[in-house]
N, C-alpha and C. Protein backbone atom coordinates (compact mmCIF):
# COMPACT_ATOMS: atom_id res chain seq x y z
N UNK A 1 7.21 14.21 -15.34
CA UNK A 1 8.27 14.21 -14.37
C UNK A 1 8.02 13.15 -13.29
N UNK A 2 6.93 13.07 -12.73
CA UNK A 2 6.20 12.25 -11.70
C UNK A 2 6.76 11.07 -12.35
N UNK A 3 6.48 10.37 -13.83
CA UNK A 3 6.81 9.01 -14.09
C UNK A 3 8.22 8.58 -14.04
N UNK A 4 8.90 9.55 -14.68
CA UNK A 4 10.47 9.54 -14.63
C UNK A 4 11.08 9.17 -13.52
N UNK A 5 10.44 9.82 -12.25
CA UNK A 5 11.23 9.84 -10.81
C UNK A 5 10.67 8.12 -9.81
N UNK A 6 9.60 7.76 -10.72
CA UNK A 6 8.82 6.63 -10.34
C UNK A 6 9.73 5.88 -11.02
N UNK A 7 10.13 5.89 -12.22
CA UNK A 7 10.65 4.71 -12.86
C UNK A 7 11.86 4.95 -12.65
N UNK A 8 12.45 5.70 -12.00
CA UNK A 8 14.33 5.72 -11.44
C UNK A 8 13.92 4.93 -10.01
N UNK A 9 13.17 5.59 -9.03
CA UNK A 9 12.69 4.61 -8.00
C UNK A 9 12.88 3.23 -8.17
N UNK A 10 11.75 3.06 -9.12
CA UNK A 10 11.51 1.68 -9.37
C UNK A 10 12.60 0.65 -9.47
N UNK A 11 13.47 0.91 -10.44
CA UNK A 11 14.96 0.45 -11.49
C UNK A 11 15.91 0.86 -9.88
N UNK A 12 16.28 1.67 -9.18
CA UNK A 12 16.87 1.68 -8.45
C UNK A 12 16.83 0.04 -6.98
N UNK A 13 15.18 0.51 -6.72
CA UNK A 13 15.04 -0.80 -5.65
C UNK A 13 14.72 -1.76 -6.28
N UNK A 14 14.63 -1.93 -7.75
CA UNK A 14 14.80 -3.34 -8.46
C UNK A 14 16.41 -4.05 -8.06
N UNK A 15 16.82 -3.28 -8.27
CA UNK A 15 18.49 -3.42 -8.75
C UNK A 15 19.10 -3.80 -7.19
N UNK A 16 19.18 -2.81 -6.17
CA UNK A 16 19.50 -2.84 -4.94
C UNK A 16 18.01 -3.62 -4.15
N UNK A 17 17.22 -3.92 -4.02
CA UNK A 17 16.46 -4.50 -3.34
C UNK A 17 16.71 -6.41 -3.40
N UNK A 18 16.79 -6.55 -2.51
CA UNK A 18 16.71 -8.41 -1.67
C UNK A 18 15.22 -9.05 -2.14
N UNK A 19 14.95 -9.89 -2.42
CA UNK A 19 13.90 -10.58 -2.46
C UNK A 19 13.34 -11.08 -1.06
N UNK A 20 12.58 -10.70 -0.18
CA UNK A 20 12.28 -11.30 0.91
C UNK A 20 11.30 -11.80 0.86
N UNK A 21 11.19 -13.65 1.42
CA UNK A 21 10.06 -13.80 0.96
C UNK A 21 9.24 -14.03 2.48
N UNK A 22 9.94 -13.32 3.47
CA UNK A 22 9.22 -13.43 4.54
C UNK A 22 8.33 -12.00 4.53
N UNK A 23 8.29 -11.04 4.24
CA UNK A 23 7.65 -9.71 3.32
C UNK A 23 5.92 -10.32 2.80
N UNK A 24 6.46 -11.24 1.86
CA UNK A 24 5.50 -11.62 1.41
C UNK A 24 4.77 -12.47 1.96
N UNK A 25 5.53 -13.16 3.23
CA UNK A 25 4.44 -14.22 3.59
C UNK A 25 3.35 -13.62 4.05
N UNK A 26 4.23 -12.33 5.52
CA UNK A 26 3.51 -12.01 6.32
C UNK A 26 2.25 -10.46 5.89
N UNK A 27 2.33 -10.47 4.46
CA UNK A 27 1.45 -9.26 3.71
C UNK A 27 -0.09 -9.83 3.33
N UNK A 28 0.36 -11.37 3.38
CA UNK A 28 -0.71 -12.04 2.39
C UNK A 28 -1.71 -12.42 3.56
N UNK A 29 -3.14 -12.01 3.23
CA UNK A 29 -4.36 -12.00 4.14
C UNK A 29 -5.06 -10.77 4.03
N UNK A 30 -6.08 -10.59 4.87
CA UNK A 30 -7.01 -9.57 4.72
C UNK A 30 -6.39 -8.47 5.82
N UNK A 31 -6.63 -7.31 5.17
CA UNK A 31 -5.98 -5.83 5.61
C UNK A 31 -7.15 -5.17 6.36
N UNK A 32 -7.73 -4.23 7.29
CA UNK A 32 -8.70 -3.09 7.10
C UNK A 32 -8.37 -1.97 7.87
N UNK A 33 -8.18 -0.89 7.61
CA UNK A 33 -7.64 0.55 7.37
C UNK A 33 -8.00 0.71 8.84
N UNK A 34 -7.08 1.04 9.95
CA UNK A 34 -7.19 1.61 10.99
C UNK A 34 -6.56 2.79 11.56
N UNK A 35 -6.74 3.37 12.10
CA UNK A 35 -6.34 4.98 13.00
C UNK A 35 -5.64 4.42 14.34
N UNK A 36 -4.66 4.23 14.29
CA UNK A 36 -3.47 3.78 15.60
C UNK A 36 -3.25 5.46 16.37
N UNK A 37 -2.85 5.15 17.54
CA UNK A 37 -2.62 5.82 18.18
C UNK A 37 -0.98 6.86 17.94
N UNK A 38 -0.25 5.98 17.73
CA UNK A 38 1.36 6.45 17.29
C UNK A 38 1.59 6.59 16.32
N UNK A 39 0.19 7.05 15.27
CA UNK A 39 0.81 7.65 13.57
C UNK A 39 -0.54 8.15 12.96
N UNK A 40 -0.55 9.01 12.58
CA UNK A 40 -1.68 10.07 11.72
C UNK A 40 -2.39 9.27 10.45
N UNK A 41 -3.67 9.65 10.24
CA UNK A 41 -4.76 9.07 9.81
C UNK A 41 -4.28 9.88 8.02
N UNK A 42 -5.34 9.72 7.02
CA UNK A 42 -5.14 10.08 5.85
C UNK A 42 -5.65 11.80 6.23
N UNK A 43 -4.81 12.89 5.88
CA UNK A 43 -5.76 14.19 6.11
C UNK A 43 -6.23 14.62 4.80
N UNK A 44 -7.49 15.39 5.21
CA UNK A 44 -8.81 15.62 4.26
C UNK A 44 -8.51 17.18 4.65
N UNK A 45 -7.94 17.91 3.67
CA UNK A 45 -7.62 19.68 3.81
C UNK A 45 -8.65 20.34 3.31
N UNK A 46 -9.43 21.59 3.95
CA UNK A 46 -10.34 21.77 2.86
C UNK A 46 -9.72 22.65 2.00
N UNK A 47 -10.26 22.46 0.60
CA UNK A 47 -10.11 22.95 -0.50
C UNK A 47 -8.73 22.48 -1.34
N UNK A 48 -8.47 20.98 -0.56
CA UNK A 48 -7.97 20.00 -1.84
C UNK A 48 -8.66 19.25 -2.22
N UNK A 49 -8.75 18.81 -4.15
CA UNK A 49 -8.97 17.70 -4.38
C UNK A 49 -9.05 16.33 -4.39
N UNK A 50 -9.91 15.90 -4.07
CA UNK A 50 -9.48 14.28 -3.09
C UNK A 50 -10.89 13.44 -3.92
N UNK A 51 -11.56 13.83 -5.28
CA UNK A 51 -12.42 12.84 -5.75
C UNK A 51 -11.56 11.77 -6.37
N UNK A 52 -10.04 12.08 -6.77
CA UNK A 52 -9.48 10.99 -7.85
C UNK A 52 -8.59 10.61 -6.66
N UNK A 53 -8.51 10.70 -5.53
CA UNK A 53 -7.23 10.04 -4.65
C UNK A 53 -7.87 8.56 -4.29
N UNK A 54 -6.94 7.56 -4.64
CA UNK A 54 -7.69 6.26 -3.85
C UNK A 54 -7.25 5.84 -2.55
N UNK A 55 -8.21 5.89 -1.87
CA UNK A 55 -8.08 5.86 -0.59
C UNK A 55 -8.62 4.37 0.10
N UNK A 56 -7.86 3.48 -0.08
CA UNK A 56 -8.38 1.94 0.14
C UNK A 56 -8.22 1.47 1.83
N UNK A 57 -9.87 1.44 2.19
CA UNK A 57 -9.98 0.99 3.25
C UNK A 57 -9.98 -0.46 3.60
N UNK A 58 -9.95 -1.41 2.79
CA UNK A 58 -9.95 -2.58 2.51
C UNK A 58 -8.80 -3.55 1.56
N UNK A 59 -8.26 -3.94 2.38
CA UNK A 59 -7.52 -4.99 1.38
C UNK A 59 -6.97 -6.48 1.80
N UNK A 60 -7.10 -6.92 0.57
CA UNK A 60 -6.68 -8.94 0.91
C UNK A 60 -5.54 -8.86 -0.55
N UNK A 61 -4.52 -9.74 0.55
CA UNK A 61 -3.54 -9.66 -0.64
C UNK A 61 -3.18 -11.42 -0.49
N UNK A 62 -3.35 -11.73 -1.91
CA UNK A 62 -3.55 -13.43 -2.06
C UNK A 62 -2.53 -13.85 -2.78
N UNK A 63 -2.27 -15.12 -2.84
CA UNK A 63 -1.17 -15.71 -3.76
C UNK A 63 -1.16 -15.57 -4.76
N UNK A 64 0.17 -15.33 -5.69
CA UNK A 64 0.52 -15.45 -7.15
C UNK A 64 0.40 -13.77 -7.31
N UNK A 65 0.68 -12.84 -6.43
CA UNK A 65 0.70 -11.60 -6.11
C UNK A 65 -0.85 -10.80 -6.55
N UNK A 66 -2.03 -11.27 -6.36
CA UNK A 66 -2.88 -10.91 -6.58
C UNK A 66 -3.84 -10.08 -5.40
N UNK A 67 -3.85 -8.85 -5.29
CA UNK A 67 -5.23 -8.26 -4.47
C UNK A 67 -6.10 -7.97 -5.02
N UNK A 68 -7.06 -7.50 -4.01
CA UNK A 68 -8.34 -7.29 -4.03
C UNK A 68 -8.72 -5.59 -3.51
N UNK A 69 -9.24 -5.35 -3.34
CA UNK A 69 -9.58 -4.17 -2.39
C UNK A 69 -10.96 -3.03 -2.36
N UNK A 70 -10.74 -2.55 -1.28
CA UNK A 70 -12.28 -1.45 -1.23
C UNK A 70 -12.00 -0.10 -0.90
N UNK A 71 -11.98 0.85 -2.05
CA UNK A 71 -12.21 1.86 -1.78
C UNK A 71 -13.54 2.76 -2.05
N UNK A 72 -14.39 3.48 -0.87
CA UNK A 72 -15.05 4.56 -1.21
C UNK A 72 -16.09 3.62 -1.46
N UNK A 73 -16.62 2.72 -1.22
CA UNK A 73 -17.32 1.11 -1.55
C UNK A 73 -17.06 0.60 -3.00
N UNK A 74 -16.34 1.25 -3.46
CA UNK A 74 -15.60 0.46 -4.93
C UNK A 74 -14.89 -0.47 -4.92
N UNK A 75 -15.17 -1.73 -5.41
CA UNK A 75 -14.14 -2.95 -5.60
C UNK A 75 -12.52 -2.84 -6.54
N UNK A 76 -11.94 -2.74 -6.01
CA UNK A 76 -10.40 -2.10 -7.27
C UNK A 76 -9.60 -3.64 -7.14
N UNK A 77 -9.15 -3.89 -8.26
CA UNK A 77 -8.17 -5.11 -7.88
C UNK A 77 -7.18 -5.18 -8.93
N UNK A 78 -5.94 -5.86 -8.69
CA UNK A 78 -5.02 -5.65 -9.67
C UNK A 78 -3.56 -6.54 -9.05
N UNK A 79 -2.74 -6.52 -8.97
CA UNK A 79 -1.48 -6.89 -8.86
C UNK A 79 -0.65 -6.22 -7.63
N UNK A 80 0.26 -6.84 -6.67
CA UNK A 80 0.77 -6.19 -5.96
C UNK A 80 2.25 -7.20 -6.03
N UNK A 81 3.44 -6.29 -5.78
CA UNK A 81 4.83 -6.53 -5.54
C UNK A 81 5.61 -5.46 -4.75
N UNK A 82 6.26 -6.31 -4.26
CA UNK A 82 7.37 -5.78 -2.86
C UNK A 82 8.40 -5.65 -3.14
N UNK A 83 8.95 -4.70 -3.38
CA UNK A 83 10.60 -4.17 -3.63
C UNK A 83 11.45 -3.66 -2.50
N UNK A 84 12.00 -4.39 -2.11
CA UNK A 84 12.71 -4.00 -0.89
C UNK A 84 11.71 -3.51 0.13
N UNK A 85 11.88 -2.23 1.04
CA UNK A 85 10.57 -2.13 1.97
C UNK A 85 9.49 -0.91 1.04
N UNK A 86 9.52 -1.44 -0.22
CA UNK A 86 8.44 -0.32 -1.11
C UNK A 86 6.84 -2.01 -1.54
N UNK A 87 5.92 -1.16 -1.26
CA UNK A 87 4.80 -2.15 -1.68
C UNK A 87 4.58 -1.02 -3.07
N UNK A 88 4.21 -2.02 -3.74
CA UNK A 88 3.44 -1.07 -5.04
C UNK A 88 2.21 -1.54 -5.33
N UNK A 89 0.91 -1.19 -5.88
CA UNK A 89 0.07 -1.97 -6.28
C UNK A 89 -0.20 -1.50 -7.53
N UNK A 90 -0.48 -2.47 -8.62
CA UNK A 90 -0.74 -2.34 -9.64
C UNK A 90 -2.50 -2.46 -10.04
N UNK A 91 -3.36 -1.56 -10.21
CA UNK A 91 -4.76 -0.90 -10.26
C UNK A 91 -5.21 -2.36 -12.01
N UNK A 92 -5.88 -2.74 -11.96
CA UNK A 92 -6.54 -3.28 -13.28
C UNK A 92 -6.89 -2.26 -14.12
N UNK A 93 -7.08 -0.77 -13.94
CA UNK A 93 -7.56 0.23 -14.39
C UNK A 93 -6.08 1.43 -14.70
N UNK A 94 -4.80 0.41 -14.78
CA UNK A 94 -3.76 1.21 -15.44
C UNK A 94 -3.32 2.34 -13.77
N UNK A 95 -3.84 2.26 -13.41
CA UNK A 95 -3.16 2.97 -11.93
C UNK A 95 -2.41 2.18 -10.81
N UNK A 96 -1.03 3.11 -11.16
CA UNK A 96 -0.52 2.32 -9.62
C UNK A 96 -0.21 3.40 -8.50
N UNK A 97 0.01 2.90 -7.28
CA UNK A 97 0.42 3.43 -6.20
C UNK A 97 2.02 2.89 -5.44
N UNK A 98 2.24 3.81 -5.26
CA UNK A 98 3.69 3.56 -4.68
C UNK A 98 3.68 3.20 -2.88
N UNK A 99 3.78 2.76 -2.27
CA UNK A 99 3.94 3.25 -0.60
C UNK A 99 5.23 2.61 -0.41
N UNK A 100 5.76 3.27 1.13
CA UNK A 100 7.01 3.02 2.16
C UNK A 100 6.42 1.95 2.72
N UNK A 101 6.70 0.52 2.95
CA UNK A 101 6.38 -0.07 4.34
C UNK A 101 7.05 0.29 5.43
N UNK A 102 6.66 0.95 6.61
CA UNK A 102 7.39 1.44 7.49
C UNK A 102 6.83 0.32 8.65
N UNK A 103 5.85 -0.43 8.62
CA UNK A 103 5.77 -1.72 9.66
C UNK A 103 4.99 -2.62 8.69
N UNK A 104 5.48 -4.29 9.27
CA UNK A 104 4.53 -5.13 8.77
C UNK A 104 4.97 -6.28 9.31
N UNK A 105 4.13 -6.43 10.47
CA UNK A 105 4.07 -8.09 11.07
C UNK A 105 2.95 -8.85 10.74
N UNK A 106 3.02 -9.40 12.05
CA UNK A 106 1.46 -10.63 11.86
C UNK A 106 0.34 -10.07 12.11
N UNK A 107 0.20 -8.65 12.76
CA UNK A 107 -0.94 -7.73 13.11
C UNK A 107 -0.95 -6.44 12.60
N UNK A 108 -0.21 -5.86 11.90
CA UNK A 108 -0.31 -4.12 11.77
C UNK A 108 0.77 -4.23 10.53
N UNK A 109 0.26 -3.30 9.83
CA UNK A 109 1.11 -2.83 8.28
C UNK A 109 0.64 -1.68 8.22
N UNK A 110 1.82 -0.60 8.12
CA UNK A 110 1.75 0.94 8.54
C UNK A 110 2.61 1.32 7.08
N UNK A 111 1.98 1.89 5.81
CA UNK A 111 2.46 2.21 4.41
C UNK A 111 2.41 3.85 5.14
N UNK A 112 3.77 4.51 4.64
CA UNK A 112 3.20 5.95 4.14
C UNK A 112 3.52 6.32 2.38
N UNK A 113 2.75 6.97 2.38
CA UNK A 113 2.58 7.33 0.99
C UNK A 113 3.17 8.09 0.42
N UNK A 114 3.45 8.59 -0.71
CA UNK A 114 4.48 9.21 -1.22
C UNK A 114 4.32 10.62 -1.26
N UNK A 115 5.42 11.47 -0.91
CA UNK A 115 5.55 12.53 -0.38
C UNK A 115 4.65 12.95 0.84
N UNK A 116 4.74 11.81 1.98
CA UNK A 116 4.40 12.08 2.92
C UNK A 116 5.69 11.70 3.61
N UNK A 117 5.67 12.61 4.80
CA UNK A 117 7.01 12.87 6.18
C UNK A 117 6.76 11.33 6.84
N UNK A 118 5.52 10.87 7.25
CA UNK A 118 5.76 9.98 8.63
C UNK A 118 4.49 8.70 7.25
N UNK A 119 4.71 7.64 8.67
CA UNK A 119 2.95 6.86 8.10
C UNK A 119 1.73 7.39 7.95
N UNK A 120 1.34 7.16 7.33
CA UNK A 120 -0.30 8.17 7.29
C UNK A 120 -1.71 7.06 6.92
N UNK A 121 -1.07 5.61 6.33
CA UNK A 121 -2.03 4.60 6.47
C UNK A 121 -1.56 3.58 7.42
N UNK A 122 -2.33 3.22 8.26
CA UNK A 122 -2.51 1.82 9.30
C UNK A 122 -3.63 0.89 8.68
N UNK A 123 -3.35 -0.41 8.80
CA UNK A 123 -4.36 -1.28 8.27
C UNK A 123 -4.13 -2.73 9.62
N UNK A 124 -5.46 -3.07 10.22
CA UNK A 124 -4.84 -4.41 11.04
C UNK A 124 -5.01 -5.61 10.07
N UNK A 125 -4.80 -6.76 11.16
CA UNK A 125 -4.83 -7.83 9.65
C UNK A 125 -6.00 -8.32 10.30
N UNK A 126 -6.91 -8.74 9.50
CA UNK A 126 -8.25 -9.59 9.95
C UNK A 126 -8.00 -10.98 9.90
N UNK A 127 -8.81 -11.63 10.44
CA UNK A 127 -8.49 -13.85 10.82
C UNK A 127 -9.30 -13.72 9.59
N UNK A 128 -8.69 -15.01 9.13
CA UNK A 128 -9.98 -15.57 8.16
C UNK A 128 -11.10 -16.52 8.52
N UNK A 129 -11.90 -16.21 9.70
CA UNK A 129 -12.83 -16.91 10.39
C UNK A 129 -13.78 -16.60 9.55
């Protein structure tokens, strides 16, 4: 059921979604997972399962739609595309993730995740110094 409602998603903001390629300019660079003041952190409930959730504190998203990323100190990397205000990332390991972009400038990109109410990831953007 989960894939079905992913792939009507998908086919829906394929179809109705704009190509922006200002989206993409301002995505591409290094990400790292922050706790803002005006939106809730990832919650850890006890006595849910959370060994298979990927929880990426790290990410660089590079040209020709390629990231990188760190979760849990694991290196994950794979493919990323922007459908209207949906980021998806595509896992090298056959996993993808869906998120809302609900902000994304030159400093702050605020995804919430699916079947979540508000944002629940903040990431700032790092310089490439």
């Amino acid at each position: 059921m989960k894939k079905i409602l992913y792939l009507v998603l998908l086919s829906t903001n394929f179809l109705s979604a704009q190509f922006n390629p200002e989206s993409d300019k301002k995505i591409k660079g290094k990400w790292e997972f922050k706790v803002f003041s005006d939106s809730i952190a990832f919650p850890m409930i006890d006595g849910i399962k959370t060994e298979n959730i990927i929880f990426v504190n790290k990410l660089e998203f590079k040209n020709n739609n390629i990231f990188t990323s760190k979760s849990r100190g694991e290196k994950l990397n794979g493919k990323w595309t922007i459908l209207g205000n949906n980021l998806i990332l595509n896992f090298e390991n056959k996993t993808s993730i869906l998120y809302e972009i609900m902000r994304l400038n030159d400093s702050r990109l605020e995804l919430k995740e699916e079947g979540m109410v508000v944002s629940n990831l903040g990431y700032d953007k790092k310089s490439d110094r």
